[in-house]
N, C-alpha and C. Protein backbone atom coordinates (compact mmCIF):
# COMPACT_ATOMS: atom_id res chain seq x y z
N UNK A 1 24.16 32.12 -39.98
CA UNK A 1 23.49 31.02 -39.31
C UNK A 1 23.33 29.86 -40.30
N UNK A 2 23.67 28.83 -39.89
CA UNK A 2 23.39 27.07 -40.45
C UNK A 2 21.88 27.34 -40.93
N UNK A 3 21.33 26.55 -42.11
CA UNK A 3 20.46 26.30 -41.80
C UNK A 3 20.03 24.33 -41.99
N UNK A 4 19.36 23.95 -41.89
CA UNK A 4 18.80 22.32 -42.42
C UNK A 4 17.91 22.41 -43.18
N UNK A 5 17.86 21.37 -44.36
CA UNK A 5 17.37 20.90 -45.44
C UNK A 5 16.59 19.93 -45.01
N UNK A 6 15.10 20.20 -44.36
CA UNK A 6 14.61 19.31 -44.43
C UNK A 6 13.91 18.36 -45.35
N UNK A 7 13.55 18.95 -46.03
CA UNK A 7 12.89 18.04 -47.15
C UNK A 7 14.10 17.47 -47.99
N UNK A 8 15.23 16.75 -47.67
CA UNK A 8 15.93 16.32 -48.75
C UNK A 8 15.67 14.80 -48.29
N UNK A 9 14.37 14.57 -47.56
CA UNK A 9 14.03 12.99 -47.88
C UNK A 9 13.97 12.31 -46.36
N UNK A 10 13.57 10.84 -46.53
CA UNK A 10 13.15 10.82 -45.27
C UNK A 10 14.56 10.50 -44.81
N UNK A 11 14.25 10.41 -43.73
CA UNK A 11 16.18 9.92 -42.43
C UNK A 11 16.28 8.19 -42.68
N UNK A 12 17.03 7.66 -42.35
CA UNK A 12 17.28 6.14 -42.38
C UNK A 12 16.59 5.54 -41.17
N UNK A 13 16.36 6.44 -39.99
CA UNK A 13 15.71 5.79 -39.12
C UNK A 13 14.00 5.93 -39.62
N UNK A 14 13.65 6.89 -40.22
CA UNK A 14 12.55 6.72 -41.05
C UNK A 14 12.24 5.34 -41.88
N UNK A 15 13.15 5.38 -42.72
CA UNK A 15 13.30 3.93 -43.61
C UNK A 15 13.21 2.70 -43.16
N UNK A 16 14.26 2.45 -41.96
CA UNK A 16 14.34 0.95 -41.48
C UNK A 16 14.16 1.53 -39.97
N UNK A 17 13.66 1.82 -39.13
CA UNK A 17 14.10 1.47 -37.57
C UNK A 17 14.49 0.45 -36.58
N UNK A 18 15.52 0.99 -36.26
CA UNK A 18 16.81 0.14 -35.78
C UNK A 18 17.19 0.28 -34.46
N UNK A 19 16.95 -0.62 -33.43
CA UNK A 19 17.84 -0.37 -32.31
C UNK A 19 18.70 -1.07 -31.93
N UNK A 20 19.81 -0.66 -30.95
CA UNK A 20 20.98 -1.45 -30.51
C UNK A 20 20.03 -1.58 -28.73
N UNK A 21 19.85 -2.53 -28.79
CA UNK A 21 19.72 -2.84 -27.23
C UNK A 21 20.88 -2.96 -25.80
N UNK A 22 21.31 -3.08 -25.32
CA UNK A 22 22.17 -2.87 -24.49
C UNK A 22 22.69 -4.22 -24.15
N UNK A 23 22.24 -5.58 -24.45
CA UNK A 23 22.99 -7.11 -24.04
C UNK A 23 23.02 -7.05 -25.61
N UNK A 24 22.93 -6.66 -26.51
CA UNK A 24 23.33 -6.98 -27.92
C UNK A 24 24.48 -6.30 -28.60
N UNK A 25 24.81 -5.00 -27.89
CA UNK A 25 25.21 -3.38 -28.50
C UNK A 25 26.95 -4.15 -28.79
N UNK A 26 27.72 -5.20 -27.71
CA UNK A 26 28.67 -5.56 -27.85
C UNK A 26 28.90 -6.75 -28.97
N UNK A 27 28.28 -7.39 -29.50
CA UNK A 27 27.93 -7.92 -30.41
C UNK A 27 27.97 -7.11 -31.77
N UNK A 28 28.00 -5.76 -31.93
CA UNK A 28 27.45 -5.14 -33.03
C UNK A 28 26.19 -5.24 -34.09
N UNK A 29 25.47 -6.14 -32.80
CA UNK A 29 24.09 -6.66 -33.44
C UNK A 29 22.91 -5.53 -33.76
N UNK A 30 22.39 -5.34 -35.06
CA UNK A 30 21.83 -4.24 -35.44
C UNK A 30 19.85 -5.20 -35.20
N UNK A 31 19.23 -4.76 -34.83
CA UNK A 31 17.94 -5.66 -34.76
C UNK A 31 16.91 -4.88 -35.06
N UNK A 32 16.04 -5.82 -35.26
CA UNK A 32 14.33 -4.74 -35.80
C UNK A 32 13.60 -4.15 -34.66
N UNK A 33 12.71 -3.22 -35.01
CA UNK A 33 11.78 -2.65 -33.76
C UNK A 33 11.19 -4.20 -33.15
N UNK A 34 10.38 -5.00 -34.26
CA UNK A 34 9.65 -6.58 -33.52
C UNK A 34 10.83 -7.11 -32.81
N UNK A 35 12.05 -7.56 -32.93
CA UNK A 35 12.65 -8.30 -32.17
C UNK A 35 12.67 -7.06 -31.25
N UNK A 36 13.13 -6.06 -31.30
CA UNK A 36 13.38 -5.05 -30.13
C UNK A 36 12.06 -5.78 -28.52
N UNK A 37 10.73 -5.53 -29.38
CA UNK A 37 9.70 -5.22 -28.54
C UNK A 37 9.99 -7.17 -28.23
N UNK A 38 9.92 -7.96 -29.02
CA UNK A 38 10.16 -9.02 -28.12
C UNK A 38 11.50 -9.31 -27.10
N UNK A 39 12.21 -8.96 -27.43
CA UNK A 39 13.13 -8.68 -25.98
C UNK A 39 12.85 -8.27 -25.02
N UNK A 40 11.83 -6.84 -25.18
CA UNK A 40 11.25 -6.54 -23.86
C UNK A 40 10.28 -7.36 -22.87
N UNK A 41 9.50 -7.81 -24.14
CA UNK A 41 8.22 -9.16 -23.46
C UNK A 41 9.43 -9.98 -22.24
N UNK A 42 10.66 -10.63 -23.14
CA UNK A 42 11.41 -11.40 -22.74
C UNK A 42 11.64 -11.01 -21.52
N UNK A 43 12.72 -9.86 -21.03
CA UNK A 43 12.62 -9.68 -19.93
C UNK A 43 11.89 -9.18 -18.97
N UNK A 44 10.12 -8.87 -19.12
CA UNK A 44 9.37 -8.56 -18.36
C UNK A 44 8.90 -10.22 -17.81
N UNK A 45 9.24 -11.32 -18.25
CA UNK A 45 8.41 -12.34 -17.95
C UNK A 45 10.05 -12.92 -17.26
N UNK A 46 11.11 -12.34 -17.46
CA UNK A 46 12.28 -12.91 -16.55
C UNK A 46 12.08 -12.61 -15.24
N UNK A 47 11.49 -11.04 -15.06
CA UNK A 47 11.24 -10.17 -13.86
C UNK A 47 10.47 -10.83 -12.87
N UNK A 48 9.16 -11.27 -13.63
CA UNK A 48 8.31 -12.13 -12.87
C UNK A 48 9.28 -13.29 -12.30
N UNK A 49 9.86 -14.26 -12.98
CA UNK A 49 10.41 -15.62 -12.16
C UNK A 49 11.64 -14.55 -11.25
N UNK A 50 12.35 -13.39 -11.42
CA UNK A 50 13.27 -13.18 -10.46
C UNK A 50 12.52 -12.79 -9.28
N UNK A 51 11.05 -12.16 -9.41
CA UNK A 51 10.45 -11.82 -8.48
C UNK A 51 10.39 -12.52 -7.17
N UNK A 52 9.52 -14.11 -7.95
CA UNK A 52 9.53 -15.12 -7.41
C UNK A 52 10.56 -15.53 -6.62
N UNK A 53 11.79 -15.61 -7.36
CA UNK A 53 12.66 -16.27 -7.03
C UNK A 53 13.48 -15.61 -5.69
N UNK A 54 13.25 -14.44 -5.56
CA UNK A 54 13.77 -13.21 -4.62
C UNK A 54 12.44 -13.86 -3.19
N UNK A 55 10.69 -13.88 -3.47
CA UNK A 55 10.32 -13.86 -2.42
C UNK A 55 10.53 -15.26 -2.01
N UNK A 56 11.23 -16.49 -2.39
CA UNK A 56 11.30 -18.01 -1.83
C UNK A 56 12.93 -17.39 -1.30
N UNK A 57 14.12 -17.06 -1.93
CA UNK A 57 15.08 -16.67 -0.62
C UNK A 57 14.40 -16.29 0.69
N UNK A 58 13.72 -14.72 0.29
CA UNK A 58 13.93 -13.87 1.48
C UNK A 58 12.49 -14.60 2.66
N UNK A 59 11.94 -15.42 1.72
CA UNK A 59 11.01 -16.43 2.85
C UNK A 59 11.96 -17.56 3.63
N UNK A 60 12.69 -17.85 3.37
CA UNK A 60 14.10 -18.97 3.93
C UNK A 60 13.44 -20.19 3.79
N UNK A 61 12.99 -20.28 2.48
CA UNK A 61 12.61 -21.54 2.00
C UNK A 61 13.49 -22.30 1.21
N UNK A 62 13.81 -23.64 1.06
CA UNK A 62 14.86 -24.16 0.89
C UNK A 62 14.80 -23.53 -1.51
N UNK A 63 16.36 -23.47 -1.27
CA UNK A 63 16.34 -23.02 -2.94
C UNK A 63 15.93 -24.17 -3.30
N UNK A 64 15.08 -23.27 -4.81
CA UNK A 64 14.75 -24.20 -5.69
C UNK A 64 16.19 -23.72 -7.34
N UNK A 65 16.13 -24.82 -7.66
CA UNK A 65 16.85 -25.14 -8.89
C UNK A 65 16.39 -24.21 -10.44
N UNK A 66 16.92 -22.75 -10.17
CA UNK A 66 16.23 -22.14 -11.47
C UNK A 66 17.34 -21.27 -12.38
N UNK A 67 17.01 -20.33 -12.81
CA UNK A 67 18.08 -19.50 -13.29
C UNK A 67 18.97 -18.89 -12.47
N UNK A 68 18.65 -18.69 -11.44
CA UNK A 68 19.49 -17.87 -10.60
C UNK A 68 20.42 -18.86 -9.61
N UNK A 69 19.85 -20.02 -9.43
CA UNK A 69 20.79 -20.71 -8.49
C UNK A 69 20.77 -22.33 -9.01
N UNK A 70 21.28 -22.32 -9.49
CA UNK A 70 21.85 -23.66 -9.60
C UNK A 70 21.28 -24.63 -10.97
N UNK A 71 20.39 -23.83 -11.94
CA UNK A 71 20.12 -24.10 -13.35
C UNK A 71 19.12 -24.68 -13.39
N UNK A 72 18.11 -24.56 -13.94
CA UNK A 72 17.02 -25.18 -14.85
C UNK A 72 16.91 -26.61 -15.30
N UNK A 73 16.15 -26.86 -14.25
CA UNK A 73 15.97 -28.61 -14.25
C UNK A 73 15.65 -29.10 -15.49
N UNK A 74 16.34 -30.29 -16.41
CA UNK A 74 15.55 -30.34 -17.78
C UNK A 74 15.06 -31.88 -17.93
N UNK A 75 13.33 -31.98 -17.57
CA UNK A 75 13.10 -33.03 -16.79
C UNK A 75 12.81 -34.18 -17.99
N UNK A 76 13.08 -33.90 -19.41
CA UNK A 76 12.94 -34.42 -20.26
C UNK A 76 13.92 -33.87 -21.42
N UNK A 77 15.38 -34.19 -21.55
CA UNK A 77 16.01 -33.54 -22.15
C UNK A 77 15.93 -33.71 -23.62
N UNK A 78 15.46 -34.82 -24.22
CA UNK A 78 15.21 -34.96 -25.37
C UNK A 78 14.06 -33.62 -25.64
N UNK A 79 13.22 -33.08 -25.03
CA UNK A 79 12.36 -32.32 -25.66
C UNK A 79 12.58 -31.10 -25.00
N UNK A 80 14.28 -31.23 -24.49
CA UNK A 80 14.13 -29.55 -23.61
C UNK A 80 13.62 -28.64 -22.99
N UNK A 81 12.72 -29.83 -22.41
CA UNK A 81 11.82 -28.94 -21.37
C UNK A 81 12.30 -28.54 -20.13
N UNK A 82 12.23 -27.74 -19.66
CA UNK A 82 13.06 -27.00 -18.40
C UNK A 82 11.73 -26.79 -17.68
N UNK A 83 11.26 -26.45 -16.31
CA UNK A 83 11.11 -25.92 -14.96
C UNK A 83 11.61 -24.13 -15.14
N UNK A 84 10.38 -23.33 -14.66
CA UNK A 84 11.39 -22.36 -14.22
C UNK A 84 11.71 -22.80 -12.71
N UNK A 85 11.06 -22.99 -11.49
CA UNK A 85 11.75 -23.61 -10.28
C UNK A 85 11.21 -25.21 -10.17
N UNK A 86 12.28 -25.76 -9.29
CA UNK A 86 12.57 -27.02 -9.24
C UNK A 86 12.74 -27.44 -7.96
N UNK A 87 12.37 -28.06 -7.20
CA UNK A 87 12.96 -29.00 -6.08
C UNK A 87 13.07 -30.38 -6.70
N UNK A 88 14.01 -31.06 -6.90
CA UNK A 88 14.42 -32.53 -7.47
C UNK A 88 13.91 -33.60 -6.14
N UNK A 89 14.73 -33.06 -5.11
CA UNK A 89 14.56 -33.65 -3.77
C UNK A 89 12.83 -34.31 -3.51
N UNK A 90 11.90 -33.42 -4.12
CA UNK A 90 10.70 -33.26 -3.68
C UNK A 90 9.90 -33.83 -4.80
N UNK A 91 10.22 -33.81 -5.84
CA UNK A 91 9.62 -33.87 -7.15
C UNK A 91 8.16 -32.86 -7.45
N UNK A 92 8.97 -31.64 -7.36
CA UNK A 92 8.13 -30.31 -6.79
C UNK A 92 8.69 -29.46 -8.35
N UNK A 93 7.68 -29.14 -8.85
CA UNK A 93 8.06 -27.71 -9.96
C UNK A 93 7.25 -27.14 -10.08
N UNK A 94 7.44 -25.52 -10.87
CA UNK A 94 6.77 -24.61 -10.96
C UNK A 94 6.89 -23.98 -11.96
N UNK A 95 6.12 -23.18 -12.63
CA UNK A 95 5.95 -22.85 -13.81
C UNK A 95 5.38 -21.67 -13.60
N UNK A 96 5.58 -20.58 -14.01
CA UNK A 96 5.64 -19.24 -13.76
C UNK A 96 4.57 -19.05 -15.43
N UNK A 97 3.35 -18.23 -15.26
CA UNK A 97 2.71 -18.13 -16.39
C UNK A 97 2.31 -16.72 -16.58
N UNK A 98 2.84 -15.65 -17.45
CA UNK A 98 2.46 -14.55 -17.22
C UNK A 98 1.85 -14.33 -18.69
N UNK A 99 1.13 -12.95 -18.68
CA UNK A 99 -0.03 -12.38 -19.96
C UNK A 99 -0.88 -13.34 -20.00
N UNK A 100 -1.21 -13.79 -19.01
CA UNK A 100 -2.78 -14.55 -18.59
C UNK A 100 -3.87 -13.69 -19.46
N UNK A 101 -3.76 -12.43 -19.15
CA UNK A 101 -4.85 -11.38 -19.55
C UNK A 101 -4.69 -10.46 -20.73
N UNK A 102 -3.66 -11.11 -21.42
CA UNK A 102 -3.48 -10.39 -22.53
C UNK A 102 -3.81 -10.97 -23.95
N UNK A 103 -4.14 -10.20 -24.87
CA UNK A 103 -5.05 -10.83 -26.20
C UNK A 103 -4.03 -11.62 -26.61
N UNK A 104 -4.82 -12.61 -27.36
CA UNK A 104 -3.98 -13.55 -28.13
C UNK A 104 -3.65 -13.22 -29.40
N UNK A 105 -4.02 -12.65 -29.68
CA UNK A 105 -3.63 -11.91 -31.41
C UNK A 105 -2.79 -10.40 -31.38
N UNK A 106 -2.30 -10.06 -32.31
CA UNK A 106 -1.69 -8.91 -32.50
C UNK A 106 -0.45 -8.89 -32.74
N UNK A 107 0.24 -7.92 -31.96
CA UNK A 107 1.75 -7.53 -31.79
C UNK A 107 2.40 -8.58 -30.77
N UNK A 108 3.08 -9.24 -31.32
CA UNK A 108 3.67 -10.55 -30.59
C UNK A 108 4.42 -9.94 -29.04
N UNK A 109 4.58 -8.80 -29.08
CA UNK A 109 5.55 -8.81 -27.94
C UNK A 109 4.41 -8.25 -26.68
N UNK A 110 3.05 -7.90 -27.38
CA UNK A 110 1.95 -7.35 -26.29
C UNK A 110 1.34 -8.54 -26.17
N UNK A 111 1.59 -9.97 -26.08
CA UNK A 111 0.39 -10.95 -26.25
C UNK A 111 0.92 -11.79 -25.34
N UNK A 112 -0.01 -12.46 -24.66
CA UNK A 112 0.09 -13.52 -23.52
C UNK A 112 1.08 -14.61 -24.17
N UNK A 113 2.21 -15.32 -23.43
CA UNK A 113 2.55 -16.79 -24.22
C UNK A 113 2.07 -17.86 -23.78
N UNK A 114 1.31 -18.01 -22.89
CA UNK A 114 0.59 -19.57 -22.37
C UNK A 114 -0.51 -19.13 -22.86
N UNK A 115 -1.04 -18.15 -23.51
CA UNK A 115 -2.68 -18.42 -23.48
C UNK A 115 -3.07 -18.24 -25.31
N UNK A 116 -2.48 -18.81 -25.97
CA UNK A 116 -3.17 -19.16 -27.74
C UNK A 116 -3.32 -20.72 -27.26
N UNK A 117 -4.28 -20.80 -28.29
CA UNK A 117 -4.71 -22.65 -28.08
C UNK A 117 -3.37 -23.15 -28.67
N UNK A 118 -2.28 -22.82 -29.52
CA UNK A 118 -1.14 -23.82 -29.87
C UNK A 118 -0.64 -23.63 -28.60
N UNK A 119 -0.17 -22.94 -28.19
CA UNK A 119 1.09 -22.26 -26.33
C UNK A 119 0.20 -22.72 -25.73
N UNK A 120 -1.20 -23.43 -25.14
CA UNK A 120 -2.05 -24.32 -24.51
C UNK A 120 -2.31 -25.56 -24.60
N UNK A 121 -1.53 -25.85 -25.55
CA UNK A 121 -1.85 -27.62 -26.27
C UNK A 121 -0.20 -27.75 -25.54
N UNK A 122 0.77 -26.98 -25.79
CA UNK A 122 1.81 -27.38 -25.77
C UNK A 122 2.21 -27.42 -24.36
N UNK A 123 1.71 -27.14 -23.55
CA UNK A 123 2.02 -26.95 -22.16
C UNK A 123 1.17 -27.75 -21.40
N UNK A 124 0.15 -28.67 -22.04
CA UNK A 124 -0.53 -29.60 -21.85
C UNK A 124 0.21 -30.80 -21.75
N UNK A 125 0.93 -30.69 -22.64
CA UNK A 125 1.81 -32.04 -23.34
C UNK A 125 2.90 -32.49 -22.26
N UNK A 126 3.38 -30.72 -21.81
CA UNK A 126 3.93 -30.89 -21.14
C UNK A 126 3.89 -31.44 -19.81
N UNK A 127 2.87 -30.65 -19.52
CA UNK A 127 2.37 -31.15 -18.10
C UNK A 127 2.13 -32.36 -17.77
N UNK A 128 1.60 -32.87 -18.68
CA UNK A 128 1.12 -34.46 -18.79
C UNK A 128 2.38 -35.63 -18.86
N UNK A 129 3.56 -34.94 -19.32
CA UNK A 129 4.66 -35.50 -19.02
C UNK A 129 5.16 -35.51 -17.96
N UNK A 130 5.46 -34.20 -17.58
CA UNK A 130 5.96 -34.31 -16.39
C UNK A 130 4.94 -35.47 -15.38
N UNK A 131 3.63 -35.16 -15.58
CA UNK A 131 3.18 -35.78 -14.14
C UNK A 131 3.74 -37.63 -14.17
N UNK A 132 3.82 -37.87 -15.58
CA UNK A 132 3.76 -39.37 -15.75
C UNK A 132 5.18 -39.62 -15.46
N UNK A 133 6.28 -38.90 -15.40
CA UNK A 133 7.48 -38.61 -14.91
C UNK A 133 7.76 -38.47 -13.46
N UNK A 134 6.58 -38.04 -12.69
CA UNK A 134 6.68 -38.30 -11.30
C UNK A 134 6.73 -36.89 -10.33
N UNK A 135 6.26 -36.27 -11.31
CA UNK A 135 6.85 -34.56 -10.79
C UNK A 135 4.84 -34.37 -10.31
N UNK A 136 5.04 -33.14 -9.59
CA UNK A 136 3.84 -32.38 -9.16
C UNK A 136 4.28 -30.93 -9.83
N UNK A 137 3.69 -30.44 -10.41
CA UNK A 137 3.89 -29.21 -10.81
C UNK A 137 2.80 -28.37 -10.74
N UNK A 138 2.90 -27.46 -9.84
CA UNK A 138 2.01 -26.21 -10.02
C UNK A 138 2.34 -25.01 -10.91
N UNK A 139 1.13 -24.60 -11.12
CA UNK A 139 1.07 -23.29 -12.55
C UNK A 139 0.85 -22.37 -11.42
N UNK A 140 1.56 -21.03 -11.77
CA UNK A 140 0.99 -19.94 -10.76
C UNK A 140 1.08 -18.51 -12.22
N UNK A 141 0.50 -17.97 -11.90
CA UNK A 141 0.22 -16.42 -12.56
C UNK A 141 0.83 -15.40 -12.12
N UNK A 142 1.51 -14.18 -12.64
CA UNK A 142 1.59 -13.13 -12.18
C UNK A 142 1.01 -12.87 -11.15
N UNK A 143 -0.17 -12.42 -11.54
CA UNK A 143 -1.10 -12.15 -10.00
C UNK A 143 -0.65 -12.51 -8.96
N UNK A 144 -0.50 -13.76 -8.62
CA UNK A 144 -0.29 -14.74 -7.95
C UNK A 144 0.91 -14.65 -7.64
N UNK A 145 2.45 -14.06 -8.00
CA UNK A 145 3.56 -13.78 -7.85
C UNK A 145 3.47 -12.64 -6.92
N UNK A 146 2.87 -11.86 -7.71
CA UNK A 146 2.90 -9.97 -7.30
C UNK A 146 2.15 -10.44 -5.61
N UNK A 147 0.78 -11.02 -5.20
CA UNK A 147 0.34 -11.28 -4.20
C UNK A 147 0.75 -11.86 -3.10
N UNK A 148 1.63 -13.09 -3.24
CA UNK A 148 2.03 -13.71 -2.55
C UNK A 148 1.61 -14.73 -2.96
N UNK A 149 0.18 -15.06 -2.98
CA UNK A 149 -0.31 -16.43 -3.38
C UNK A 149 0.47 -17.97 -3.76
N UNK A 150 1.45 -17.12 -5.04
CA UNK A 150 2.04 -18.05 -5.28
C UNK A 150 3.47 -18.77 -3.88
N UNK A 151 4.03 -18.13 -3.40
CA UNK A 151 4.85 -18.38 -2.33
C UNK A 151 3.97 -19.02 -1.12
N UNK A 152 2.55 -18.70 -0.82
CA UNK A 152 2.61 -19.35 0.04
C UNK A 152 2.09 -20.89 -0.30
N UNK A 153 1.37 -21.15 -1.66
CA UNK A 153 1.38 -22.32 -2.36
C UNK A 153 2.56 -23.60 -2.32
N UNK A 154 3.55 -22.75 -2.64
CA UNK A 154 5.02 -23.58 -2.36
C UNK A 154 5.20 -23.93 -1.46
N UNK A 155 4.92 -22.72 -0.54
CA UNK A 155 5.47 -23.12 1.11
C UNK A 155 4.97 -24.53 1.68
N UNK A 156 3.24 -24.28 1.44
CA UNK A 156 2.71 -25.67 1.32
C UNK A 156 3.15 -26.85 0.96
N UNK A 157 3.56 -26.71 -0.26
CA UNK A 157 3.37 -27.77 -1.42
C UNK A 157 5.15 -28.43 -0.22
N UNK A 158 6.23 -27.75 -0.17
CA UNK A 158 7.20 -28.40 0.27
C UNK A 158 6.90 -28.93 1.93
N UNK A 159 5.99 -27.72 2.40
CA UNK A 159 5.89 -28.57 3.95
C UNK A 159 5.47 -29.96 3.61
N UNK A 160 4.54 -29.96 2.72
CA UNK A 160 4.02 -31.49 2.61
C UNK A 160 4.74 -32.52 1.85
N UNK A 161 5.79 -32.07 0.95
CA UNK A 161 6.57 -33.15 0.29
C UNK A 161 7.68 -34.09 1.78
């Protein structure tokens, strides 16, 4: 019978831990556990705007301009600010804000991104642009996704544009 040597030291995944994520793995991109866990943040807060973006189709509300159909309005391109949804037609946007309720300190990939006072100053700035730009933009929350709330807000907001 084989046996293993365990004590001949720690493993390499001991040493450095390393994952290949699955949109990186073709790349041969080797990345850290922190970027790992921020990728995940990343696409849990994509989920939310596809959420969205799934209940304004299957409501047969006219598309808005986002990732999924027809690109990310950039209503100030010098400062690359994008819309996650857009009606141009309407001068209608929306801004999808999730980890409302999550601490502001810690492990970057467990922490709210609109809610530190810098990610609150900066979305101020923004806002304040856009409006002087001519746009109406509503903020909606998770909550507010998962509920409906936010869809029937829109629904509004376009009956009345």
């Amino acid at each position: 019978m084989k046996s293993t040597n365990l004590s001949s030291g720690p493993s390499k995944r001991q040493e450095s831990p390393i994952f290949r994520p699955r949109d990186e793995i073709s790349q041969g991109a080797i990345i850290s556990v922190e970027k790992l866990r921020l990728l995940e943040a990343k696409a849990r807060r994509e989920r939310l705007e596809q959420q969205l973006h799934q209940q304004i189709a299957d409501a047969k509300l006219p598309p808005a301009f986002d990732k999924w159909h027809g690109g990310q309005i950039r209503f100030q391109p010098a400062r690359r600010w994008a819309f996650d949804f857009a009606w141009p037609d309407r001068m209608l946007a929306v801004e999808v804000h999730g980890g409302t309720w999550l601490p502001t300190t810690g492990d970057a990939a467990k922490r709210g991104w609109h809610n530190t006072g810098a990610a609150f100053e900066r979305d101020a700035v923004k806002m304040c642009a856009a409006a002087v730009a001519g746009w109406r933009v509503m903020i909606v929350t998770s909550a507010m996704v998962r509920d409906g709330r936010a869809l029937e807000f829109i629904r509004q907001a376009l009956e009345e544009a």
